[in-house]
C-alpha atoms as a PDB file:
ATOM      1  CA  UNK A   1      43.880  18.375  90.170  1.00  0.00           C
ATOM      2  CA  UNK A   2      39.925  19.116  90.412  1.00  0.00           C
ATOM      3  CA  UNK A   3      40.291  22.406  88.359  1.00  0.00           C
ATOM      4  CA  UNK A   4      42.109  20.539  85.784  1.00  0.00           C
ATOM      5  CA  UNK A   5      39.812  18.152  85.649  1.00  0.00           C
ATOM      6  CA  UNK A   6      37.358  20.826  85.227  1.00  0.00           C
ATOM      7  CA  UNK A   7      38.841  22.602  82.620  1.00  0.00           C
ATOM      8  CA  UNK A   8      39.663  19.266  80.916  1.00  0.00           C
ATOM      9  CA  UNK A   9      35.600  18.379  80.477  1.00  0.00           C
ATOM     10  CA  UNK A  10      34.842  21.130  79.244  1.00  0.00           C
ATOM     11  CA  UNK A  11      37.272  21.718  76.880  1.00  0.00           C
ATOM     12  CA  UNK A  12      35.992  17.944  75.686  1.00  0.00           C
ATOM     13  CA  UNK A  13      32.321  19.367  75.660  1.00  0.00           C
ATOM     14  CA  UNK A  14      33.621  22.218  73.727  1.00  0.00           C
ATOM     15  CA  UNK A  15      34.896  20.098  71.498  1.00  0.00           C
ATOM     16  CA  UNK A  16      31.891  17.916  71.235  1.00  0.00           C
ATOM     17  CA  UNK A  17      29.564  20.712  70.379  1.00  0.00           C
ATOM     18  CA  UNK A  18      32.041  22.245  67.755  1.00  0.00           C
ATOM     19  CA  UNK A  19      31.872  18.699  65.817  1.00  0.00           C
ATOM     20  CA  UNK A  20      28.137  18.597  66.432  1.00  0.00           C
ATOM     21  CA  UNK A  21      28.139  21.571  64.752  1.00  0.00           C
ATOM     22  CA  UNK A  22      30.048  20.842  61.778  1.00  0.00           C
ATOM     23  CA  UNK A  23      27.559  18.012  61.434  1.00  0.00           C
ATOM     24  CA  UNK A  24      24.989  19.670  61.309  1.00  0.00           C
ATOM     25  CA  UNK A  25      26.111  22.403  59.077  1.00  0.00           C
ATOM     26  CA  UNK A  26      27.712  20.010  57.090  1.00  0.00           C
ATOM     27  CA  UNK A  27      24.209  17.751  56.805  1.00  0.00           C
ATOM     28  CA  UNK A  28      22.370  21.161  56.011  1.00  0.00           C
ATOM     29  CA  UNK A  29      24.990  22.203  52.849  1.00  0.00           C
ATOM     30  CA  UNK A  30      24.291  18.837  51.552  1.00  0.00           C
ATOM     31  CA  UNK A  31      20.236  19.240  51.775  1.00  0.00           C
ATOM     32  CA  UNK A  32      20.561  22.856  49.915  1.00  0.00           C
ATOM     33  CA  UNK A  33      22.731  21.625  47.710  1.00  0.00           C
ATOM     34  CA  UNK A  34      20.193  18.400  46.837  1.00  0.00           C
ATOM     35  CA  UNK A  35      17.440  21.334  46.949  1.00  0.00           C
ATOM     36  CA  UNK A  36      19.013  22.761  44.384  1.00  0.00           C
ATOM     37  CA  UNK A  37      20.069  20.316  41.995  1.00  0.00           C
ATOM     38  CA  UNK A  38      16.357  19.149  42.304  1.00  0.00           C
ATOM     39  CA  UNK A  39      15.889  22.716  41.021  1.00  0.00           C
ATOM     40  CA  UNK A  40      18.294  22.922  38.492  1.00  0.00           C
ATOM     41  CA  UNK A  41      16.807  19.485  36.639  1.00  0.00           C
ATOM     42  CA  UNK A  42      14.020  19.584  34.104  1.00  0.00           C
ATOM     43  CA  UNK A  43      11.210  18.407  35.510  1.00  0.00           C
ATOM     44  CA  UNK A  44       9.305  15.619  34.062  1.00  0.00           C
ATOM     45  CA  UNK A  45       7.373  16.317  30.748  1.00  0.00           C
ATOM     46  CA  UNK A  46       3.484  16.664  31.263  1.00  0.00           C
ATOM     47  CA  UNK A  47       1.786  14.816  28.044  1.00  0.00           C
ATOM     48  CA  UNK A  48      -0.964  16.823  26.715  1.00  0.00           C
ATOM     49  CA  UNK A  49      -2.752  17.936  23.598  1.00  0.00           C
ATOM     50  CA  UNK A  50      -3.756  21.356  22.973  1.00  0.00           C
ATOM     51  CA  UNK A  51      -6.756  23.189  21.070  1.00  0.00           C
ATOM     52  CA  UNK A  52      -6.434  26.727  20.686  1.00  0.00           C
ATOM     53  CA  UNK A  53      -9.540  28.387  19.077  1.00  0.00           C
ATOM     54  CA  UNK A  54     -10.590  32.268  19.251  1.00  0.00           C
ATOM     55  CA  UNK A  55      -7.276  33.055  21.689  1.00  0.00           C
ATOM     56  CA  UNK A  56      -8.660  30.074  24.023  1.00  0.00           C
ATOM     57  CA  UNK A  57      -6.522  26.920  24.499  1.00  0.00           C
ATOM     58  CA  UNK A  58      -8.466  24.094  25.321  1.00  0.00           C
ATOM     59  CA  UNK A  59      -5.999  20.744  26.626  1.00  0.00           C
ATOM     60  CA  UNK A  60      -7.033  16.799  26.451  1.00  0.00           C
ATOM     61  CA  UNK A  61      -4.125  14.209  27.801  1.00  0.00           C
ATOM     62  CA  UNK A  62      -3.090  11.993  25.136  1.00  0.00           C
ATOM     63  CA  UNK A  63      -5.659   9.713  25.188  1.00  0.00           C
ATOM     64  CA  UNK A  64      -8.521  11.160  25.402  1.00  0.00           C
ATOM     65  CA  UNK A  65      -6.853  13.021  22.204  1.00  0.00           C
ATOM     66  CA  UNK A  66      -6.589   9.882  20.760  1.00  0.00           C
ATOM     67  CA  UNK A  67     -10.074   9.191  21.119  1.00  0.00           C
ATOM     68  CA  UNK A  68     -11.555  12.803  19.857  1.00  0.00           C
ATOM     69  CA  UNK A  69      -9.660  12.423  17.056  1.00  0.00           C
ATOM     70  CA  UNK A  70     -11.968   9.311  16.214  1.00  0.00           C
ATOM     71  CA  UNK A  71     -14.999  10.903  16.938  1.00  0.00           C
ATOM     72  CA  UNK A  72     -13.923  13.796  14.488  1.00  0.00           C
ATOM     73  CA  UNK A  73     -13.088  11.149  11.866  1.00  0.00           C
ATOM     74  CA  UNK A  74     -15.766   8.932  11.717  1.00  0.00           C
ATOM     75  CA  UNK A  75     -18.015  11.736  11.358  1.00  0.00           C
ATOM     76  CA  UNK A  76     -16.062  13.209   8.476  1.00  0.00           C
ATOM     77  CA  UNK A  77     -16.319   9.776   6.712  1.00  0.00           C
ATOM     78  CA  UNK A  78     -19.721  10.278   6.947  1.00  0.00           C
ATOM     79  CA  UNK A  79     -20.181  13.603   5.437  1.00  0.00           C
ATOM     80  CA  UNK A  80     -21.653  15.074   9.266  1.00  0.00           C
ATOM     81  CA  UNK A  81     -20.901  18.757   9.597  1.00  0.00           C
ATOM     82  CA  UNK A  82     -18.601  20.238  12.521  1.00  0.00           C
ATOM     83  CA  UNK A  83     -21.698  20.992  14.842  1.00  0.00           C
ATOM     84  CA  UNK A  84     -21.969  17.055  14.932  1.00  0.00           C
ATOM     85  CA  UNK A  85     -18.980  16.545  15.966  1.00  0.00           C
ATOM     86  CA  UNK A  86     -19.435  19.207  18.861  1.00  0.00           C
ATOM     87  CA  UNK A  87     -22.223  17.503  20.028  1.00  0.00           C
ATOM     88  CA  UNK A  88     -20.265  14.106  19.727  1.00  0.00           C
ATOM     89  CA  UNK A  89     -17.287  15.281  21.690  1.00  0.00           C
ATOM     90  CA  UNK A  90     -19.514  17.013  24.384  1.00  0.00           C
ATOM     91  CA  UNK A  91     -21.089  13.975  24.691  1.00  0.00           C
ATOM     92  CA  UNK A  92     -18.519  11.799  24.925  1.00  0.00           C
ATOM     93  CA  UNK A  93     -16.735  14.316  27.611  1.00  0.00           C
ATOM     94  CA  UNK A  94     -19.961  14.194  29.823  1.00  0.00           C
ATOM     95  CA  UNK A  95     -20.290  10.591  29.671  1.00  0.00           C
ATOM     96  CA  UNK A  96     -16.706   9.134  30.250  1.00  0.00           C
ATOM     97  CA  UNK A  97     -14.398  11.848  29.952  1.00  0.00           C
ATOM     98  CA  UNK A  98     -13.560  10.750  26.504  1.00  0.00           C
ATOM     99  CA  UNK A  99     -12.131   7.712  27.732  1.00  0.00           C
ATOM    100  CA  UNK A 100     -13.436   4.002  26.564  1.00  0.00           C
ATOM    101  CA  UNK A 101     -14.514   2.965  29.804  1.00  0.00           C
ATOM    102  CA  UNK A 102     -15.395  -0.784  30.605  1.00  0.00           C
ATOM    103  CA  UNK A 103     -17.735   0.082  33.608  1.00  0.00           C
ATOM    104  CA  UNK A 104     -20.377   2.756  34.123  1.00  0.00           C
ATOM    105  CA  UNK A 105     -24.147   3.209  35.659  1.00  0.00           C
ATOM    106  CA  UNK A 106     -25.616  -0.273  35.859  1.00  0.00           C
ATOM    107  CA  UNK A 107     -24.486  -1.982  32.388  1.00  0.00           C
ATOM    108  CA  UNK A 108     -23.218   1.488  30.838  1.00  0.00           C
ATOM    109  CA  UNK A 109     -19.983   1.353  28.905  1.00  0.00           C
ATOM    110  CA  UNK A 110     -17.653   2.494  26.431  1.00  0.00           C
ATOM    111  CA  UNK A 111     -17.225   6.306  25.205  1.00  0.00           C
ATOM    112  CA  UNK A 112     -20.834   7.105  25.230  1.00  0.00           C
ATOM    113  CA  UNK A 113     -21.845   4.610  28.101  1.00  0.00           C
ATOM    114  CA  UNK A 114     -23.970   2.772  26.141  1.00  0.00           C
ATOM    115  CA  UNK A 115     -26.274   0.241  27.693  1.00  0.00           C
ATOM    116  CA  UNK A 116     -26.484  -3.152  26.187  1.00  0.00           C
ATOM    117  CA  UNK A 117     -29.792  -3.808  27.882  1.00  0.00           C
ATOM    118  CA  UNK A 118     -31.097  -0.808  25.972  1.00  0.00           C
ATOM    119  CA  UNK A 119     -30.655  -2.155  22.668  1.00  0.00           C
ATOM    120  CA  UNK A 120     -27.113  -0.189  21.751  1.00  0.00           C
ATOM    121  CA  UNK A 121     -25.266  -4.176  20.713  1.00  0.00           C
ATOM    122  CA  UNK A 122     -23.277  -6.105  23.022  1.00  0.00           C
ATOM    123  CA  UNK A 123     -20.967  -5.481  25.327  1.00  0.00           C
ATOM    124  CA  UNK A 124     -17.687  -6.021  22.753  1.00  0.00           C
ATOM    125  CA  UNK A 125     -19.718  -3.862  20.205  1.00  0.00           C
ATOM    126  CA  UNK A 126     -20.235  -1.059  22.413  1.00  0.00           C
ATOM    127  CA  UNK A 127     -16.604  -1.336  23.884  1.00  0.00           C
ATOM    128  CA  UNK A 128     -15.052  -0.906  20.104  1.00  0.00           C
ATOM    129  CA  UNK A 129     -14.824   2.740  20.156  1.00  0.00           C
ATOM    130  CA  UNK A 130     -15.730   3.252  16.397  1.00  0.00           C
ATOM    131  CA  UNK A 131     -19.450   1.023  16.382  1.00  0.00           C
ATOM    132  CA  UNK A 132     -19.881   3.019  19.216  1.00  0.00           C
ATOM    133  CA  UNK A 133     -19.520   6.656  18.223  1.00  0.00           C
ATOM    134  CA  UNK A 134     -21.585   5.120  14.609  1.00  0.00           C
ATOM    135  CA  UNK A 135     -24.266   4.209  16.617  1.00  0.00           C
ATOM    136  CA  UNK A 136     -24.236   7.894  18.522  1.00  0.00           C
ATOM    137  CA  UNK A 137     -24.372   9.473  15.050  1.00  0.00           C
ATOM    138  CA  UNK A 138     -27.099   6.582  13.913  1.00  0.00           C
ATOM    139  CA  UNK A 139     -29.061   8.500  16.391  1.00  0.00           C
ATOM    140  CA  UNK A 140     -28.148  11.949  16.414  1.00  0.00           C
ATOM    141  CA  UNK A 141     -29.049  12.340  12.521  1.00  0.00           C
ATOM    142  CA  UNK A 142     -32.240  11.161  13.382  1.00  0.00           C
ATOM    143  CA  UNK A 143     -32.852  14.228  15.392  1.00  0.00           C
ATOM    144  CA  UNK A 144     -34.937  16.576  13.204  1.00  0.00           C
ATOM    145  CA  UNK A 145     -32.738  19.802  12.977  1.00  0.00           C
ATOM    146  CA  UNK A 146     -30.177  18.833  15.607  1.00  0.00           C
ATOM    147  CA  UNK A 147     -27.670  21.314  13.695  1.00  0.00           C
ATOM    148  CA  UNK A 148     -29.641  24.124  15.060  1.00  0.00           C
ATOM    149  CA  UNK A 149     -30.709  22.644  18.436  1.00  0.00           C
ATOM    150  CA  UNK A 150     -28.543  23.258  21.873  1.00  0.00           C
ATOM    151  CA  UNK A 151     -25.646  20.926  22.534  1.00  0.00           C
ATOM    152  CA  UNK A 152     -27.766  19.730  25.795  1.00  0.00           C
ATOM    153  CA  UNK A 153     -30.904  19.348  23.286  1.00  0.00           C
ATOM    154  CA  UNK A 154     -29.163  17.403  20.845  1.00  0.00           C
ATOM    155  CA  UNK A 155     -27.345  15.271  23.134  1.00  0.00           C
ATOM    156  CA  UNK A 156     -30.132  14.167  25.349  1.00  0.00           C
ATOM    157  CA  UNK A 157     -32.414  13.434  22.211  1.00  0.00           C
ATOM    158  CA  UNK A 158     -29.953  10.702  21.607  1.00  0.00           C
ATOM    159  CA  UNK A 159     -28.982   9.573  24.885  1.00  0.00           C
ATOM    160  CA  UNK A 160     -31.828   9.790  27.344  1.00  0.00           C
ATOM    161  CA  UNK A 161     -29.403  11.370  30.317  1.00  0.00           C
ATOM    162  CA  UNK A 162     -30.504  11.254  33.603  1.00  0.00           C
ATOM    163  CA  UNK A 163     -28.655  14.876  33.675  1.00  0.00           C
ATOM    164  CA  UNK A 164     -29.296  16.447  30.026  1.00  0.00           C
ATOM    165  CA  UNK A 165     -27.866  19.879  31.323  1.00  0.00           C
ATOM    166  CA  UNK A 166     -24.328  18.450  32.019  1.00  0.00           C
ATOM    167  CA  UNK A 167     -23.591  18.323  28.510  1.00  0.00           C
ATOM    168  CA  UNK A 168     -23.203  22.311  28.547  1.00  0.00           C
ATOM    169  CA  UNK A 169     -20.282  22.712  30.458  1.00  0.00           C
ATOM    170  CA  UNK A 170     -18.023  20.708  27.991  1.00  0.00           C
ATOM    171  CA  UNK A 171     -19.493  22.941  24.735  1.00  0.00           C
ATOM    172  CA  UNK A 172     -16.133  25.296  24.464  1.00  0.00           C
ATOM    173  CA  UNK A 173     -13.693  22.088  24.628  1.00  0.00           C
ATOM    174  CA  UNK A 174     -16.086  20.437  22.411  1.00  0.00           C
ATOM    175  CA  UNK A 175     -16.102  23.170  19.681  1.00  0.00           C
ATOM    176  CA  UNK A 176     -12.914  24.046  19.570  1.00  0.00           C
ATOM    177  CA  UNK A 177     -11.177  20.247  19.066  1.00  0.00           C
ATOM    178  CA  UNK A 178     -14.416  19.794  16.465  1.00  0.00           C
ATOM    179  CA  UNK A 179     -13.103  23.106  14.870  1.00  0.00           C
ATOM    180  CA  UNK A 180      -9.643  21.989  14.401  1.00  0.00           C
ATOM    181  CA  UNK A 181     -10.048  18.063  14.098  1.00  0.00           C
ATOM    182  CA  UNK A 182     -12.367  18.970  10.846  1.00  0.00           C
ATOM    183  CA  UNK A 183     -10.009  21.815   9.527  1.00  0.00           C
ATOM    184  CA  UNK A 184     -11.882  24.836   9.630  1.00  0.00           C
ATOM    185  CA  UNK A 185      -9.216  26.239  12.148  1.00  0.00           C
ATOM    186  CA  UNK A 186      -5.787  24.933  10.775  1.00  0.00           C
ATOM    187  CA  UNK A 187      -2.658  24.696  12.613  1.00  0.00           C
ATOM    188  CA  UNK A 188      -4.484  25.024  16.208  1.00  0.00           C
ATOM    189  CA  UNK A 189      -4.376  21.198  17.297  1.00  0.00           C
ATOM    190  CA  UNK A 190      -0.836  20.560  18.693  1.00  0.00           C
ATOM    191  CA  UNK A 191       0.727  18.070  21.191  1.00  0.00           C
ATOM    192  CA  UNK A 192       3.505  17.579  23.735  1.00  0.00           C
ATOM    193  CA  UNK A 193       4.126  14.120  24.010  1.00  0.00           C
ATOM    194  CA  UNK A 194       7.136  11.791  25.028  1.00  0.00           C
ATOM    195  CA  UNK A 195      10.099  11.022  22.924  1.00  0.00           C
ATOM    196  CA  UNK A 196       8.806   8.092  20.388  1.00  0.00           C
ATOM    197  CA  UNK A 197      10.476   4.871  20.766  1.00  0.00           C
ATOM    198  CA  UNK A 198      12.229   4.407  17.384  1.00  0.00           C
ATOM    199  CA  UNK A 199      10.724   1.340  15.580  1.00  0.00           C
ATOM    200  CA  UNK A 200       8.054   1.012  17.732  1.00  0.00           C
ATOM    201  CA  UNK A 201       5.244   1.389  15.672  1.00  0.00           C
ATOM    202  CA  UNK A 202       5.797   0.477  11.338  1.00  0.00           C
ATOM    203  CA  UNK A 203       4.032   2.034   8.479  1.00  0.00           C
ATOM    204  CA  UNK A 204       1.858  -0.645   8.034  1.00  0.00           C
ATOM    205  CA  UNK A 205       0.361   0.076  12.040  1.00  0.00           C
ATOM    206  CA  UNK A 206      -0.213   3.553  10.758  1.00  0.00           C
ATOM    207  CA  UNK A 207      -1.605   2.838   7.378  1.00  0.00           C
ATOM    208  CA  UNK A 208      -4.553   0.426   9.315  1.00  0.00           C
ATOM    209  CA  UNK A 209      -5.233   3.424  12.070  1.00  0.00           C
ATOM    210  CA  UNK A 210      -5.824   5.423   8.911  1.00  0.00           C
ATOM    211  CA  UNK A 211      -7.875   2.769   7.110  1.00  0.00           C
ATOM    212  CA  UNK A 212     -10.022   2.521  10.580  1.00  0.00           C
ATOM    213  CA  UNK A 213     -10.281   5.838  11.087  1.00  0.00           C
ATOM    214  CA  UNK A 214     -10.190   7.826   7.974  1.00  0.00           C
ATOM    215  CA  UNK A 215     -11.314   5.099   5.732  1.00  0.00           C
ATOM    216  CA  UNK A 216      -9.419   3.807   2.352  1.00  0.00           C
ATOM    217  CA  UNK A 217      -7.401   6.491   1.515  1.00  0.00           C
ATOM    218  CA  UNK A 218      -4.048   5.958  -0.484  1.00  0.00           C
ATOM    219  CA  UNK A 219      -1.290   5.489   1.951  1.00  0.00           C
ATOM    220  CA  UNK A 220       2.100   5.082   1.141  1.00  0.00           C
ATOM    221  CA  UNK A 221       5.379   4.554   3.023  1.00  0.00           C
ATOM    222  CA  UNK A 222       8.238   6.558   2.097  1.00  0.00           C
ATOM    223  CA  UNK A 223      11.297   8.263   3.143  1.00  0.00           C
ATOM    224  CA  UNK A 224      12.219  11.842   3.266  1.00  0.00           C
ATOM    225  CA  UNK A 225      15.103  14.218   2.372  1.00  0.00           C
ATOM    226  CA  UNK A 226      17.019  12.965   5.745  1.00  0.00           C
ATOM    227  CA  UNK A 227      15.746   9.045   5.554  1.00  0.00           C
ATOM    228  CA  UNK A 228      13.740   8.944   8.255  1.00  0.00           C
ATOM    229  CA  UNK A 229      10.440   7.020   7.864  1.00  0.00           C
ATOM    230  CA  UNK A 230       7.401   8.110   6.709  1.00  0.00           C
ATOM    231  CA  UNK A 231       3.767   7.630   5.358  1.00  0.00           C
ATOM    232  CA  UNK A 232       2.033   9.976   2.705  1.00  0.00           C
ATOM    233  CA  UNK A 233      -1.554  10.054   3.271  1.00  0.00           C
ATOM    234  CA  UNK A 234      -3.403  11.011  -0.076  1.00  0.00           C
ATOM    235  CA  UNK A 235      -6.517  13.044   1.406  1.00  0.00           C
ATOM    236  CA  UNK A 236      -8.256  13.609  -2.032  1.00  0.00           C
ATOM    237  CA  UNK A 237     -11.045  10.557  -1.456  1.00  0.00           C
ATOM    238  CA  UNK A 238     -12.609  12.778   1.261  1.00  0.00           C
ATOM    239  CA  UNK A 239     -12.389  15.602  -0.394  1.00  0.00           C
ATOM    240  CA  UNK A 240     -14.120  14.268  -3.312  1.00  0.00           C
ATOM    241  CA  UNK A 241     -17.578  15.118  -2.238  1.00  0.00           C
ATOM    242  CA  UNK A 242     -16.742  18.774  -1.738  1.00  0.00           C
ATOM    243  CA  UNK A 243     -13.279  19.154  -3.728  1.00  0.00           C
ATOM    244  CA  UNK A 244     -14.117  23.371  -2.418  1.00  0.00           C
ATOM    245  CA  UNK A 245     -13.063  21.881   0.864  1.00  0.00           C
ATOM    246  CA  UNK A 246      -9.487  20.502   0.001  1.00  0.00           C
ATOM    247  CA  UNK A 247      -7.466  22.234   2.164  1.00  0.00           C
ATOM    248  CA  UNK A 248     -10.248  21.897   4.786  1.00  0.00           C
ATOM    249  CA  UNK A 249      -9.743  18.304   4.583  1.00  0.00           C
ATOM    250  CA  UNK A 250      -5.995  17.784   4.581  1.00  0.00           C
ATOM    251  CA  UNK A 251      -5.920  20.082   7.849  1.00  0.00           C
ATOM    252  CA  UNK A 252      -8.384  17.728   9.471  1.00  0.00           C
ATOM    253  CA  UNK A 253      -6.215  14.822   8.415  1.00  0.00           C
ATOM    254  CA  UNK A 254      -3.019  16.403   9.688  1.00  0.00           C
ATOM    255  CA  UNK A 255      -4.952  17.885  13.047  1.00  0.00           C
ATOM    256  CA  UNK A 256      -6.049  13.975  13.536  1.00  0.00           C
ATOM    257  CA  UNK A 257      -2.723  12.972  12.660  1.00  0.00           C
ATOM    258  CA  UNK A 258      -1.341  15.035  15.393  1.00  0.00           C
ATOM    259  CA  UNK A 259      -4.296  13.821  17.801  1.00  0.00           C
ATOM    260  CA  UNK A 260      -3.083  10.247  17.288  1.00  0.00           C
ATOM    261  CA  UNK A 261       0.840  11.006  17.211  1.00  0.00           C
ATOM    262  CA  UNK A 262       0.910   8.987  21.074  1.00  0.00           C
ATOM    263  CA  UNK A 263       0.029   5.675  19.925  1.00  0.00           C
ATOM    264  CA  UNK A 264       1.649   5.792  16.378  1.00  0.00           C
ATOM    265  CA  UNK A 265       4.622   6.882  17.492  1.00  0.00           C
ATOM    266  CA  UNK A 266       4.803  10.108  15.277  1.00  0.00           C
ATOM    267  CA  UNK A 267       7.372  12.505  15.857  1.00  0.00           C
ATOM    268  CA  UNK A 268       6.628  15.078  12.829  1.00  0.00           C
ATOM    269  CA  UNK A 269       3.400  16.003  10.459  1.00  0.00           C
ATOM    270  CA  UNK A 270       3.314  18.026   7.232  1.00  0.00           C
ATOM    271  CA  UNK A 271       0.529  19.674   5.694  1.00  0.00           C
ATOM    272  CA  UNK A 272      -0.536  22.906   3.917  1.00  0.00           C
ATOM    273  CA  UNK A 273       3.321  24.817   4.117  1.00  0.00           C
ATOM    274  CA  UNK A 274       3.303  23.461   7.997  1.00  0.00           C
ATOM    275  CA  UNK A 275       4.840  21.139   9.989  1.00  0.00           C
ATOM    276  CA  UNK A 276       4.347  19.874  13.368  1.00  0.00           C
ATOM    277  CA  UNK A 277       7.166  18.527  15.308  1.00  0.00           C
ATOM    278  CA  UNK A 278       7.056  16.197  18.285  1.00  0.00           C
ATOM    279  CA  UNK A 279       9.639  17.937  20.582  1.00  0.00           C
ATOM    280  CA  UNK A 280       8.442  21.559  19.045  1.00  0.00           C
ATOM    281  CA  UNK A 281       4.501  21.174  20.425  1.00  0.00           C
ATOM    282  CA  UNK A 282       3.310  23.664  17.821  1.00  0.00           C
ATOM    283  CA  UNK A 283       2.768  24.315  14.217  1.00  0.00           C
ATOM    284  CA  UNK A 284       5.789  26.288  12.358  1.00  0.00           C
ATOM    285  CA  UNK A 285       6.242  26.805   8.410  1.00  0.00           C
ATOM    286  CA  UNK A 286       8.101  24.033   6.601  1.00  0.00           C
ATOM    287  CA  UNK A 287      11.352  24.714   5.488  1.00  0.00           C
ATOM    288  CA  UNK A 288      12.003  21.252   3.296  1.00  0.00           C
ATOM    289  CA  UNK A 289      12.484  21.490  -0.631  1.00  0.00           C
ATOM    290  CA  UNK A 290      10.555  18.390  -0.544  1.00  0.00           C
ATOM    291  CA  UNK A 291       7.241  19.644   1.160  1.00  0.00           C
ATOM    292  CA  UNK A 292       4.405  17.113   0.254  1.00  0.00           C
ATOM    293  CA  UNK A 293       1.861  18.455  -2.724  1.00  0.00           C
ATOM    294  CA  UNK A 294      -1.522  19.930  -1.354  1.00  0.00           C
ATOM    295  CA  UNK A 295      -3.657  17.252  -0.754  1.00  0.00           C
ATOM    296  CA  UNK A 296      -1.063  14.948   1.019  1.00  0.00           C
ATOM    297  CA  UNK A 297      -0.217  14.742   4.612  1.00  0.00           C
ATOM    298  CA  UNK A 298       3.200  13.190   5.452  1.00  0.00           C
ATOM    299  CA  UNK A 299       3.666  11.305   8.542  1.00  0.00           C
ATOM    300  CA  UNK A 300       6.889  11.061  10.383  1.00  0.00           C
ATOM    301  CA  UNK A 301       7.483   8.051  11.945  1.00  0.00           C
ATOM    302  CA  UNK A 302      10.504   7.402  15.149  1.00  0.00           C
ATOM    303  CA  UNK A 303      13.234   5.448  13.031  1.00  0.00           C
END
């Protein structure tokens, strides 16, 4: 009776290691297999904005996008050459990452970190990104020859840095958004953004960005070939003082356009035989019969 006994517990343990077993292998094919669905799903889209001069891609995230794009435009409504806008965007990059920042060295703050206490305006005037980047290039004109000075030089003249050589190491990024956000190097500003909500942002949204960026240009809401939603941006005003420079012009439109495309909601911009394409992140030749005339940029809204 013993040696059935015997036999009997461990047959049971037998049996109690073969189901542990199966547990455990079981519990294991379920982790691979969770492994690799993880695997086999897209991961999650990283937002970011993309400057490729001279073979060199140069990224932003959205935002600070957003924000280059006005420093490029404000200077363009002021008739400043690209080399300001280099220094402007270096600047900008040293001093808050091209973010509008409401805190910074003792009263510092906005893009530039601009001190109240130093005369720059108040604290709401230096926190509204465009009186602040107008009061960088109120300065930076005043520089005697600042086209042909050093991006450190140039910068420090205007802010009084506690670090003037910092500005240095952001002079490639700088260039090459400057370069494309005032059209001398078309087609090399592109994003990869989020899907748009649809209706999230109207044409009337888009035609004040423009008017506070870009200043009073024609805008006009529209539809295209497929009835989606869209705003024609007439560039010609800017390129009035240098009509040489049209194509320039609409290029640094449509490159801003694309900088901006987060906020607004844009899912598609046309300009020069080009379009850009939300879900495409890059520039590719139109194909629509109904391409808009040189000199217009068309906007896409999500509808």
């Amino acid at each position: 009776m013993a040696r059935r006994r015997s036999r009997r517990g461990r047959a049971t343990r037998v049996g109690c290691g073969v189901l542990a077993f199966v547990v455990v292998l079981g519990g294991a094919t379920t982790a691979v297999v969770s492994v690799l669905r993880m695997h086999d799903a897209a991961p999650p889209l990283a937002q970011r904005c993309s400057a490729t001069v001279d073979g060199t891609s140069w990224y932003l995230d959205p935002e600070q996008a957003d924000n280059a794009a006005l420093v490029a435009a404000v200077a363009l409504r002021r008739g400043l050459p690209a080399r300001a806008v280099t220094i402007g965007l270096a600047t900008a990059l040293q001093e808050s990452r091209l973010v509008n920042i409401d805190y910074g060295d003792r009263d510092s703050l906005g893009l530039f970190q601009q001190r109240p206490s130093q005369g720059w305006g108040t604290p709401e005037q230096v926190l509204d990104p465009v009186y602040s980047t107008g009061r960088f290039y109120d300065g930076l004109v005043q520089v005697a020859g600042y086209t042909e000075l050093p991006v450190t030089e140039a910068a420090q003249a205007v802010q009084r840095s506690g670090f003037p050589d910092a500005y240095a190491q952001h002079e490639g990024r700088a260039r090459a958004y400057a370069s494309a956000l005032t059209g001398f190097s078309p087609a090399a500003l592109s994003c990869r953004l989020h899907d748009a909500e649809p209706g999230s942002v109207g044409a009337d949204a888009v035609g004040a960005r423009v008017l506070r960026d870009l200043g009073e240009l024609p805008v006009t809401p529209a539809t295209d070939a497929d009835g989606r939603p869209t705003v024609l941006v007439d560039t010609a005003p800017l390129a009035a003082a240098d009509p040489a420079g049209a194509g320039r012009v609409a290029w640094a439109v449509a490159q801003w356009a694309v900088a901006v495309a987060s906020p607004l909601g844009l899912t598609r911009v046309e300009a020069g035989g080009q379009v850009w394409e939300r879900e495409g992140d890059a520039w590719t030749a139109a194909t629509a019969a109904d391409a808009p005339v040189d000199g217009v940029v068309r906007l896409t809204l999500a509808g």
